[in-house]
Protein backbone atom coordinates (compact mmCIF):
# COMPACT_ATOMS: atom_id res chain seq x y z
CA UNK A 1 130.16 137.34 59.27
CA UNK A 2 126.68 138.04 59.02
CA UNK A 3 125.04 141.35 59.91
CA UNK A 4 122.82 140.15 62.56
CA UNK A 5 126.23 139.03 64.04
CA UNK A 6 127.81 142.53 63.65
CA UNK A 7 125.35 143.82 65.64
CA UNK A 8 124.86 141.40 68.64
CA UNK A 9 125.11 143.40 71.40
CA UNK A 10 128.16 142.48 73.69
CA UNK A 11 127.28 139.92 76.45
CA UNK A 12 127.62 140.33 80.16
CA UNK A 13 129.92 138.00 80.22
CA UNK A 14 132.33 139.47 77.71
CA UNK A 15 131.24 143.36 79.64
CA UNK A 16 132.50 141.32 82.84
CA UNK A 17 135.66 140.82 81.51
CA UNK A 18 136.35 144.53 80.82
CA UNK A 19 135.80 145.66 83.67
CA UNK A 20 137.98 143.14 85.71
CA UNK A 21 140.81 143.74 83.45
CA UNK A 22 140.06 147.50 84.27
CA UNK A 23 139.91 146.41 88.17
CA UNK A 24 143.16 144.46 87.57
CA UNK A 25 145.00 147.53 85.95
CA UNK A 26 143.73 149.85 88.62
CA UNK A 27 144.93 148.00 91.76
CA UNK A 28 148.33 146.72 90.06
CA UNK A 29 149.14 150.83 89.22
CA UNK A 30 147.88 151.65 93.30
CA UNK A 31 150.54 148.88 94.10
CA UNK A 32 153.16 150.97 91.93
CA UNK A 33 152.79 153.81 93.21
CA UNK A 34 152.37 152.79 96.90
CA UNK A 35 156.15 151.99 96.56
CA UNK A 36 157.23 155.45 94.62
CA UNK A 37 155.16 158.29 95.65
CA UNK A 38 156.29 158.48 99.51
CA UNK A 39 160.04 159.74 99.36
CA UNK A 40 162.30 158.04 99.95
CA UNK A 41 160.38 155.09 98.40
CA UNK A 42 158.57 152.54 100.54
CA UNK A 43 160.29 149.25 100.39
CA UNK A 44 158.23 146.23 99.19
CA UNK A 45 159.04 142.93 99.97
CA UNK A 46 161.66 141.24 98.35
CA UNK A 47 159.27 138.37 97.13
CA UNK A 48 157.17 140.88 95.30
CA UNK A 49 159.53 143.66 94.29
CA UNK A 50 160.02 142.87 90.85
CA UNK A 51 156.44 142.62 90.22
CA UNK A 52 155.56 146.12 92.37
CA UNK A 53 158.03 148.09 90.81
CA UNK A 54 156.65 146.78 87.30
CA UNK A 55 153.23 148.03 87.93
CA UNK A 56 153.78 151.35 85.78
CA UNK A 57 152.73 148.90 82.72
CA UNK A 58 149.35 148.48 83.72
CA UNK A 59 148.53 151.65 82.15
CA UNK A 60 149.00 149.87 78.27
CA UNK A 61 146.27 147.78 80.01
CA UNK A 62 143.97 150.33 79.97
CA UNK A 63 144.51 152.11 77.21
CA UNK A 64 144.38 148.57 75.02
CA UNK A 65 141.05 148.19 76.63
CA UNK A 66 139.97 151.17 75.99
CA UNK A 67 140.66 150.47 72.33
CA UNK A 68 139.04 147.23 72.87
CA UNK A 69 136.04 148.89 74.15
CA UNK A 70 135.72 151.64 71.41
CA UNK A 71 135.93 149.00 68.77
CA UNK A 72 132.77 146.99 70.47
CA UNK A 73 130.84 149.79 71.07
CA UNK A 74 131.41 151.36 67.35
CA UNK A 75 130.38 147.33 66.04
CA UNK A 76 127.12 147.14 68.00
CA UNK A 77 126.26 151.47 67.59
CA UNK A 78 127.10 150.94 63.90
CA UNK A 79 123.46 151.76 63.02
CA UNK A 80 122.76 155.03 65.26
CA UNK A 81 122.30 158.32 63.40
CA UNK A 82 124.53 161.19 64.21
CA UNK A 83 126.80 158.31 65.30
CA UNK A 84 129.91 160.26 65.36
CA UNK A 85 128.89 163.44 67.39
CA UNK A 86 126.88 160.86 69.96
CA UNK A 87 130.72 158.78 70.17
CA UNK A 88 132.41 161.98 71.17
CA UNK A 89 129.27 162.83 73.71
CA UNK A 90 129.34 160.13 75.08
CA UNK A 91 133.08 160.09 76.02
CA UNK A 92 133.59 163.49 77.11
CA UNK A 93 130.64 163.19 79.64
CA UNK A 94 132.32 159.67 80.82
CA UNK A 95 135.56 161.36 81.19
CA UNK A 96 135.25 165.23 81.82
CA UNK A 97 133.09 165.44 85.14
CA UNK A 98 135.49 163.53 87.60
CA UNK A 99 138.78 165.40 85.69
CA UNK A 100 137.53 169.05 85.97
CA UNK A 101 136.29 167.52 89.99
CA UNK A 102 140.21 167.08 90.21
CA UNK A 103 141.62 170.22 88.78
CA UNK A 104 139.63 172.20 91.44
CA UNK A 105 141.01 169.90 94.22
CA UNK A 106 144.40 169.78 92.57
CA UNK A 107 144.51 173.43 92.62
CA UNK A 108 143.95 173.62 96.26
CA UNK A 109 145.66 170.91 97.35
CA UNK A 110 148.90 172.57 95.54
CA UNK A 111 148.08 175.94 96.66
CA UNK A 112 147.92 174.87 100.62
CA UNK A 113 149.93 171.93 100.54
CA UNK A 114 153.16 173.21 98.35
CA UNK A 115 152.19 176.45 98.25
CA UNK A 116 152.14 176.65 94.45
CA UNK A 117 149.75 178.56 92.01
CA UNK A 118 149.03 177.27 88.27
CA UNK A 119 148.60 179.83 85.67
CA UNK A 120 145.03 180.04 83.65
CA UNK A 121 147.36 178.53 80.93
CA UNK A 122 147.88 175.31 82.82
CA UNK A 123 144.34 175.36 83.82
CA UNK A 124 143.02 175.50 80.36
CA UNK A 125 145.40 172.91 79.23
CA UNK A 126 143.95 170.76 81.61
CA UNK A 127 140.19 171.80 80.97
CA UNK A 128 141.05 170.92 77.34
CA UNK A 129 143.18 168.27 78.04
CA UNK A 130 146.03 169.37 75.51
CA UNK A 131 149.05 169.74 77.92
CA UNK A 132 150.24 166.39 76.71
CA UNK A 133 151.42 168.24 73.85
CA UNK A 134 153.17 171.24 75.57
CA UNK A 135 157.12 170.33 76.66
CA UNK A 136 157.36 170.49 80.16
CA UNK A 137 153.49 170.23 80.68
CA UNK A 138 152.91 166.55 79.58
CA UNK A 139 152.33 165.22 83.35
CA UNK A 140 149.48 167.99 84.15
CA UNK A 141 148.96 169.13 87.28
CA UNK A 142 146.44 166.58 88.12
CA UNK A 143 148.43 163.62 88.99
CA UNK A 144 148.64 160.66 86.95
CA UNK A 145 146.34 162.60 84.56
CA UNK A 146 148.61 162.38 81.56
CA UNK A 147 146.97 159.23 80.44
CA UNK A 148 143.68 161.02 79.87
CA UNK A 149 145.48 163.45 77.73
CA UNK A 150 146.97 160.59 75.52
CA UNK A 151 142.87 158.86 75.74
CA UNK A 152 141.29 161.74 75.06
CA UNK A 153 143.54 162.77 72.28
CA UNK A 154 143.26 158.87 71.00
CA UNK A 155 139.20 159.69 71.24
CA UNK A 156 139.08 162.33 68.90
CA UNK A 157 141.43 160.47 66.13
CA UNK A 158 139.10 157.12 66.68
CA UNK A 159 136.12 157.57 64.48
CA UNK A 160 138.69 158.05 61.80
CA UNK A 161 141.23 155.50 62.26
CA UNK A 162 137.96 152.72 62.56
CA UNK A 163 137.01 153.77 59.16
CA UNK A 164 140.05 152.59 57.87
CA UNK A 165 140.74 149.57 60.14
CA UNK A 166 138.27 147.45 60.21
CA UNK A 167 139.65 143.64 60.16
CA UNK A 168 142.45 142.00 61.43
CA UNK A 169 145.31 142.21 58.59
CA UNK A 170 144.71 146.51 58.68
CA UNK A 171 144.71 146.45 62.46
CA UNK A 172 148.14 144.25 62.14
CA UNK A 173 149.24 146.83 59.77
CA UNK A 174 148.09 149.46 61.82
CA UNK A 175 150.33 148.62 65.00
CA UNK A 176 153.48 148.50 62.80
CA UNK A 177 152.54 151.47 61.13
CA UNK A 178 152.61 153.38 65.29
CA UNK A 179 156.12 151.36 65.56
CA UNK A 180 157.64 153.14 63.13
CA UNK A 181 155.74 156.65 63.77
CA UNK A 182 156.33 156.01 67.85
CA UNK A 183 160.37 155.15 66.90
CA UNK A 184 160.56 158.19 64.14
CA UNK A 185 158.54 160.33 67.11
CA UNK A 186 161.63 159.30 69.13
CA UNK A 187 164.55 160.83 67.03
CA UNK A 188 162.19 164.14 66.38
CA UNK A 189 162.39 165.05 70.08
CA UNK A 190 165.94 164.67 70.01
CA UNK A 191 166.57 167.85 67.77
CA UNK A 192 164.19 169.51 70.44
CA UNK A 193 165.54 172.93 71.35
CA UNK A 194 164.32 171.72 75.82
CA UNK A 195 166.77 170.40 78.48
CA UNK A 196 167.69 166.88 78.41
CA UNK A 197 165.49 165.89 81.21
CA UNK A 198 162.65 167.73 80.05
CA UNK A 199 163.16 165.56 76.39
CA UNK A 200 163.08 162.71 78.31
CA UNK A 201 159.90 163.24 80.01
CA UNK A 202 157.93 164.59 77.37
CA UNK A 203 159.00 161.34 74.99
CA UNK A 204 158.17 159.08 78.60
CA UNK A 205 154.55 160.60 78.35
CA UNK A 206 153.94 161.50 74.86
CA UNK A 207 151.31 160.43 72.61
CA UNK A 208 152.79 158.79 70.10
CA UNK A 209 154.88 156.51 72.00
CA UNK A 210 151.78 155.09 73.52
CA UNK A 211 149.57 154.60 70.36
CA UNK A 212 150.56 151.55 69.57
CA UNK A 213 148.88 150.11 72.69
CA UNK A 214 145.73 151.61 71.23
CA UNK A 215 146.74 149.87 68.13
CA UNK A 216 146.81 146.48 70.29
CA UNK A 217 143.84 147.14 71.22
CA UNK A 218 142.03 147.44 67.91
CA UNK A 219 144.05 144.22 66.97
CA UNK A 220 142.78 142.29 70.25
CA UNK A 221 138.88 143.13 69.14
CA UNK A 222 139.36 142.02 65.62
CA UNK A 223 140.82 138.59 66.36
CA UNK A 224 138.13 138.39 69.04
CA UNK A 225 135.43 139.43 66.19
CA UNK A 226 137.04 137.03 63.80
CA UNK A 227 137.49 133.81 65.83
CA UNK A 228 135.91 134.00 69.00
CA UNK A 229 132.90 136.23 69.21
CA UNK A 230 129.57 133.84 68.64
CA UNK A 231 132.14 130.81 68.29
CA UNK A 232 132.37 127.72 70.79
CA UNK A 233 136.00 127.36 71.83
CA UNK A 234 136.86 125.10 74.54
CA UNK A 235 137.76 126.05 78.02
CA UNK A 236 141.13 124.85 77.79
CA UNK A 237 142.23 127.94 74.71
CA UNK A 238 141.62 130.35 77.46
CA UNK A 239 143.85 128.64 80.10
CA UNK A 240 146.32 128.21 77.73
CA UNK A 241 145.73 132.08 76.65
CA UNK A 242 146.68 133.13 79.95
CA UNK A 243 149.10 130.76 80.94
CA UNK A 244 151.30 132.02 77.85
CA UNK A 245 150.09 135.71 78.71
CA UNK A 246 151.35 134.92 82.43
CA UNK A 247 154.79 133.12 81.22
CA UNK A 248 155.46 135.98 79.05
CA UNK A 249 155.05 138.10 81.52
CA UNK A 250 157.71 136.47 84.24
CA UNK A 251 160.04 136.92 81.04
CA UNK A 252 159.35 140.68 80.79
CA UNK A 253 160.18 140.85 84.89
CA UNK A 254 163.16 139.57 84.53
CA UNK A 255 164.45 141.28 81.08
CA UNK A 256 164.37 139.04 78.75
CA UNK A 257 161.55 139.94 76.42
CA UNK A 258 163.62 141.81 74.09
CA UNK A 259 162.68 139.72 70.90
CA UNK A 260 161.85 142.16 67.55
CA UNK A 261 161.76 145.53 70.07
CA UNK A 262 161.86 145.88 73.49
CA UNK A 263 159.61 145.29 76.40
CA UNK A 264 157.57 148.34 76.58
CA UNK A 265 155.72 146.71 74.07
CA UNK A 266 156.01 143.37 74.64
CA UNK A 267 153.71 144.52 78.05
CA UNK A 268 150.68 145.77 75.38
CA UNK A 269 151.33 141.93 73.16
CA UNK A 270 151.02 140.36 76.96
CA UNK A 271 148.24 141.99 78.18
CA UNK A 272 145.95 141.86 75.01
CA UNK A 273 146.60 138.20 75.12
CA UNK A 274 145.65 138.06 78.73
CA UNK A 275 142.56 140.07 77.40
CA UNK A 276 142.22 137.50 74.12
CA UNK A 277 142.02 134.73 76.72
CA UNK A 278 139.77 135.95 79.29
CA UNK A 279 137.73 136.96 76.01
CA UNK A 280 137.53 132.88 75.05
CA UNK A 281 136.25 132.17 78.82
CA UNK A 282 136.74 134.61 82.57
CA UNK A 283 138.56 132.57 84.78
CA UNK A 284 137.22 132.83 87.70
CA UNK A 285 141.01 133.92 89.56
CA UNK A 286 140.99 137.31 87.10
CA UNK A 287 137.70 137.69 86.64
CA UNK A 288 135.43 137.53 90.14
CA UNK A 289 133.36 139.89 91.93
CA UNK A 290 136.22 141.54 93.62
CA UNK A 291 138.06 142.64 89.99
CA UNK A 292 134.47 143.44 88.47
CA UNK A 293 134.16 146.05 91.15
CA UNK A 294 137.43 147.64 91.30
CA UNK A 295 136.90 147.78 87.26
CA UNK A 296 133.64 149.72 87.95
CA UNK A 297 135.31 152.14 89.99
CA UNK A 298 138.73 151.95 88.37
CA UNK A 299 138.52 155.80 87.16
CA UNK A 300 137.86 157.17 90.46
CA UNK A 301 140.63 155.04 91.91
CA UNK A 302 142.96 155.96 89.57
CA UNK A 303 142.63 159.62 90.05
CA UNK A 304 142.29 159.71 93.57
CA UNK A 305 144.98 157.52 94.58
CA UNK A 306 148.05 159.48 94.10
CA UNK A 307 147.22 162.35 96.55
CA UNK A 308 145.74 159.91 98.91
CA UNK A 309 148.98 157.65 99.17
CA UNK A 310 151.07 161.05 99.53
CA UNK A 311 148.78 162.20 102.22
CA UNK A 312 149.31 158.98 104.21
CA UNK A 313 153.00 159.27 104.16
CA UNK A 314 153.55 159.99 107.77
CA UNK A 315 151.04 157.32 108.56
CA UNK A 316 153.67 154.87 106.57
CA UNK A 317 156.22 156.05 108.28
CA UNK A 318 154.96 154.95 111.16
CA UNK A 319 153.75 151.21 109.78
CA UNK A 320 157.41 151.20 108.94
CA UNK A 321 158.96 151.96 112.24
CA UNK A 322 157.17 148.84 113.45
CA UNK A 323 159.92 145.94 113.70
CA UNK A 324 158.21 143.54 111.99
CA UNK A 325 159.30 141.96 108.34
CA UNK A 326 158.76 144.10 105.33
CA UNK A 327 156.08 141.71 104.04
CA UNK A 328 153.53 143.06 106.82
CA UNK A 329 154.46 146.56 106.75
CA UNK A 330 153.95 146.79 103.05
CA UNK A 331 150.77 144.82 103.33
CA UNK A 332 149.48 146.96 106.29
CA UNK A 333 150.16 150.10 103.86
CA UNK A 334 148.62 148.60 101.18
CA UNK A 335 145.22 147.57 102.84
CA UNK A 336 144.80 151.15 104.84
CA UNK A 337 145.25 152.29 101.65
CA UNK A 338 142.86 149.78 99.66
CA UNK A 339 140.22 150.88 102.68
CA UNK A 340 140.38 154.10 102.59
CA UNK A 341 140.58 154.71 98.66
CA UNK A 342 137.71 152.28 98.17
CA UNK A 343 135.34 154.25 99.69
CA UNK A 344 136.48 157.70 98.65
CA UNK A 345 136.46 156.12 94.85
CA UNK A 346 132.94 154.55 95.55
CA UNK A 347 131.33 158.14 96.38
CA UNK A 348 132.85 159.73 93.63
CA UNK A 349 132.12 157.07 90.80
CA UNK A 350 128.98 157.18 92.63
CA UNK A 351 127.69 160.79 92.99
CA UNK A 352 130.13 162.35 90.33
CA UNK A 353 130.59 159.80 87.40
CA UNK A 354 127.44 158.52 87.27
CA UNK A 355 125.54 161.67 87.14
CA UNK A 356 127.98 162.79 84.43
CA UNK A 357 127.59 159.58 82.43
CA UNK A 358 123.50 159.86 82.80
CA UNK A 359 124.25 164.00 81.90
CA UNK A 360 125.25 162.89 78.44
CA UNK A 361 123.03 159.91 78.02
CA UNK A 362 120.34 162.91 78.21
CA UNK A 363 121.68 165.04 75.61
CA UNK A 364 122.36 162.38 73.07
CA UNK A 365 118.47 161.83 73.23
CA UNK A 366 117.82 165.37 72.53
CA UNK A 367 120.26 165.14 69.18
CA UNK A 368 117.97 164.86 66.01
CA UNK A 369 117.80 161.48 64.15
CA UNK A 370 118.09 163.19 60.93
């Protein structure tokens, strides 16, 4: 491939893309947890249980476009100076502001709400975003927050593994490589001196076990470099891209993706083919002005959600005391949720991301070329 191709700067069509899968992920984990947070469990329809209760793998989605994303951005930055220390800038100032928003709320919604303190250990943890590596912290206090432990920590390795991998045989070889580390991860915590449920939870949530969606990732942008970036391929690749993404996917719901290993990561081959294919062409049902957005604001909505859904429990309650079929009552939920969250996730992406984001964009023009 030619340099001036290794440099193009990524289209808006591809940048489109991103985001909606980001929008896609967001609103598929809101429809998750919709159905698990409120105790005892909200019951979805019949129709669409299967598919709600699956949503939990939506978060390989976004950490196999984050890899995505960190591979594009490396390609087209390839030529800044003090590329490395602007990389790691640039993602702490995208992530930290909105996190370190939510510790403060988390630790007064805990305090009033449960009545429970967390230690300046816990807080620095969080601040640092290590407890993904502490038994029996992995989850953090900030809810749902233990996938920006895993990114974060995936961050700080990236600059390194990219040196390394850098086409699409090492990136192939890179995702069995995390197979074998993720399964040998597996036995390790098993001679774990921690209860069995704590083991469980801290494998669940741990690091390793989720690197080799990264490692998808990295193997979706190379094929995409390789054979479809700056190349004409016909509308009908993409349709059948996501057709096969979409088939495979009705397997996984009902259990019988289990070919080579099972179908935890089967979801991260599914969903970077859904990405591969949306990559070739965005069909206008996944990609639209409605996923676009969400993707924009996906952050904010995913940190904001959880507390909002359990603070409009005895609101469900109510939805659900209505005799009407299930259908209705889980869609009421689900759009005075949708409503409300939009709007709170709007502000913040708005007035707290933003500024963050434009924060760092400041101080990476104050770092010396030389």
């Amino acid at each position: 491939m030619a340099i001036s191709q290794i440099a193009s700067k990524p289209s808006d069509e591809r940048l489109e893309t991103i985001d909606a899968l980001r929008g896609m992920a967001a609103l598929y984990i809101l429809l998750y947890h919709l159905a698990l947070i409120p105790q005892p469990n909200l019951i979805a329809p019949r129709w669409a249980r299967a598919f709600v209760l699956t949503g939990g793998t939506a978060v390989s989605m976004f950490f196999i476009v984050s890899a995505f994303c960190l591979c594009l951005s490396m390609r087209f930055r390839k030529q800044e100076p003090k590329l490395i220390v602007r990389f790691y800038l640039r993602r702490i100032f995208r992530i930290a502001p909105l996190f370190y928003v939510w510790i403060i709320i988390s630790l007064v919604r805990d305090k009033f709400w449960f009545g429970v303190t967390h230690s300046w250990t816990d807080v620095l943890l969080s601040i640092f975003f290590g407890f993904n590596f502490v038994p029996g912290k992995q989850e953090g206090f900030v809810w749902a927050s233990w996938i920006l432990s895993i990114q974060m920590a995936f961050y700080l390795l990236f600059p390194i593994i990219y040196r390394y991998v850098d086409n699409c045989s090492k990136s192939l070889g890179f995702f069995f490589l995390t197979l074998l580390v993720a399964a040998g991860y597996a036995v390790f915590v098993t001679y774990l001196p921690i209860a069995d449920l704590q083991r469980a939870s801290f494998l669940q949530f741990s690091f390793l076990r989720h690197l080799p969606f990264f490692a998808l990732g990295m193997v979706a942008f190379f094929l995409y470099d390789r054979f479809i970036q700056g190349k004409f391929r016909p509308r009908s690749w993409a349709v059948a891209w996501v057709a096969a993404s979409v088939f495979a996917y009705s397997a996984l719901l009902s259990g019988r993706l289990t070919i080579l290993f099972d179908d935890f990561y089967w979801q991260g081959i599914i969903y970077s083919g859904l990405l591969l294919g949306l990559s070739i062409a965005p069909l206008g049902l996944f990609v639209n002005r409605m996923t676009r957005f969400y993707g924009k604001i996906s952050y904010s909505i995913y940190l904001t959600h959880p507390t909002l859904v359990y603070a409009l429990i005895p609101v469900y309650r109510i939805i659900y005391g209505v005799y009407v079929p299930t259908t209705f009552q889980y869609g009421a939920c689900l759009l005075l949720t949708l409503g409300l969250l939009t709007a709170i996730s709007y502000c913040t992406h708005r007035f707290i991301e933003e500024p963050g984001m434009r924060l760092g964009k400041q101080l990476i023009k104050k770092i010396p070329s030389q």
